[in-house]
Every structure is written in structure tokens, then in C-alpha cells.
Protein backbone atom coordinates (compact mmCIF):
# COMPACT_ATOMS: atom_id res chain seq x y z
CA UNK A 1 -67.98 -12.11 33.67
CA UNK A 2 -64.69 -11.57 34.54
CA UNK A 3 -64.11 -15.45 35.46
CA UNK A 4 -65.35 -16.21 31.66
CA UNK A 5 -62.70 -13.50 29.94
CA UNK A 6 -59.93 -13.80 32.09
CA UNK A 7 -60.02 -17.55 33.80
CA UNK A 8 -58.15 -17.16 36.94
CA UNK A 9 -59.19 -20.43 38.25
CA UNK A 10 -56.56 -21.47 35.58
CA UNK A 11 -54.04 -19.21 36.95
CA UNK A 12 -54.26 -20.21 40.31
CA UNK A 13 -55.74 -16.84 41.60
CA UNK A 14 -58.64 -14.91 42.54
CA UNK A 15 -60.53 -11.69 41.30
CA UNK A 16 -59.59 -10.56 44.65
CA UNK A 17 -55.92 -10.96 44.84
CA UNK A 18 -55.42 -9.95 41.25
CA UNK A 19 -56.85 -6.31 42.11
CA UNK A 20 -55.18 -6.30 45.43
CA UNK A 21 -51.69 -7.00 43.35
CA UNK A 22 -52.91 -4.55 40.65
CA UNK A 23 -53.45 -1.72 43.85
CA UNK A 24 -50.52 -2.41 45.28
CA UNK A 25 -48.52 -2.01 42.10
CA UNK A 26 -50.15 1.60 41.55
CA UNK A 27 -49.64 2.42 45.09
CA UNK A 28 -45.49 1.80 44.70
CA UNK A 29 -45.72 3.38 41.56
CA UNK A 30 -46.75 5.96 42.78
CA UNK A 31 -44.70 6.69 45.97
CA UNK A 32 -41.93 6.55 43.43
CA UNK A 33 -42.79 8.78 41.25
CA UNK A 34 -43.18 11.12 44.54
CA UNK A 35 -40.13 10.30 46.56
CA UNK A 36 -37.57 9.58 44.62
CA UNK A 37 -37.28 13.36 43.09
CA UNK A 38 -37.31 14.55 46.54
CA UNK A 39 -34.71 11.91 47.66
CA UNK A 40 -32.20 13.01 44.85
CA UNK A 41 -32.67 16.77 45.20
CA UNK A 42 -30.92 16.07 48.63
CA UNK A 43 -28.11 15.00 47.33
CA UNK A 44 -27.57 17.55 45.16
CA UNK A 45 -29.23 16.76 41.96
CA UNK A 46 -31.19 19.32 40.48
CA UNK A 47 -35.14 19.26 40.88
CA UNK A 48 -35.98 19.70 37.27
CA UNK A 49 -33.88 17.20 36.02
């Protein structure tokens, strides 16, 4: 099914690496959203803000 909706065989990829890429975007995300607060409230830049 998803080879008929989304053709990747015309996009030179796979299933496979599409939802590996799609992981690994959610996965940086993520650790962003996470890290990058904490990071900042080091150097002095209030938490809530």
C-alpha cells in the first residue's frame, strides 16, 4: 500500500529509510526541545523564558 500512495521507487528511496529519516528527525527534535533550555539556564537565562 504504501508503495502505491507514496511511490518511493520514484524517489529513489525505501519504506525503510524514509521511517528511519522520519525517527531520526523526532529523535533530534526532541533532544532539543530537552537540552537546549537546560543549556541556556547555565548561562544565565531564565528557565521560564
Amino acid at each position: 500500500m504504501l508503495q502505491r500512495v507514496f511511490h518511493p521507487d520514484e524517489n529513489q528511496t525505501t519504506v525503510r529509510r524514509e521511517l528511519l529519516a522520519g525517527l531520526t528527525t523526532f529523535m533530534t527534535m526532541a533532544y532539543v526541545v530537552v537540552v537546549n533550555p537546560q543549556i541556556l539556564a547555565k548561562s544565565g537565562m531564565p528557565w521560564p523564558a
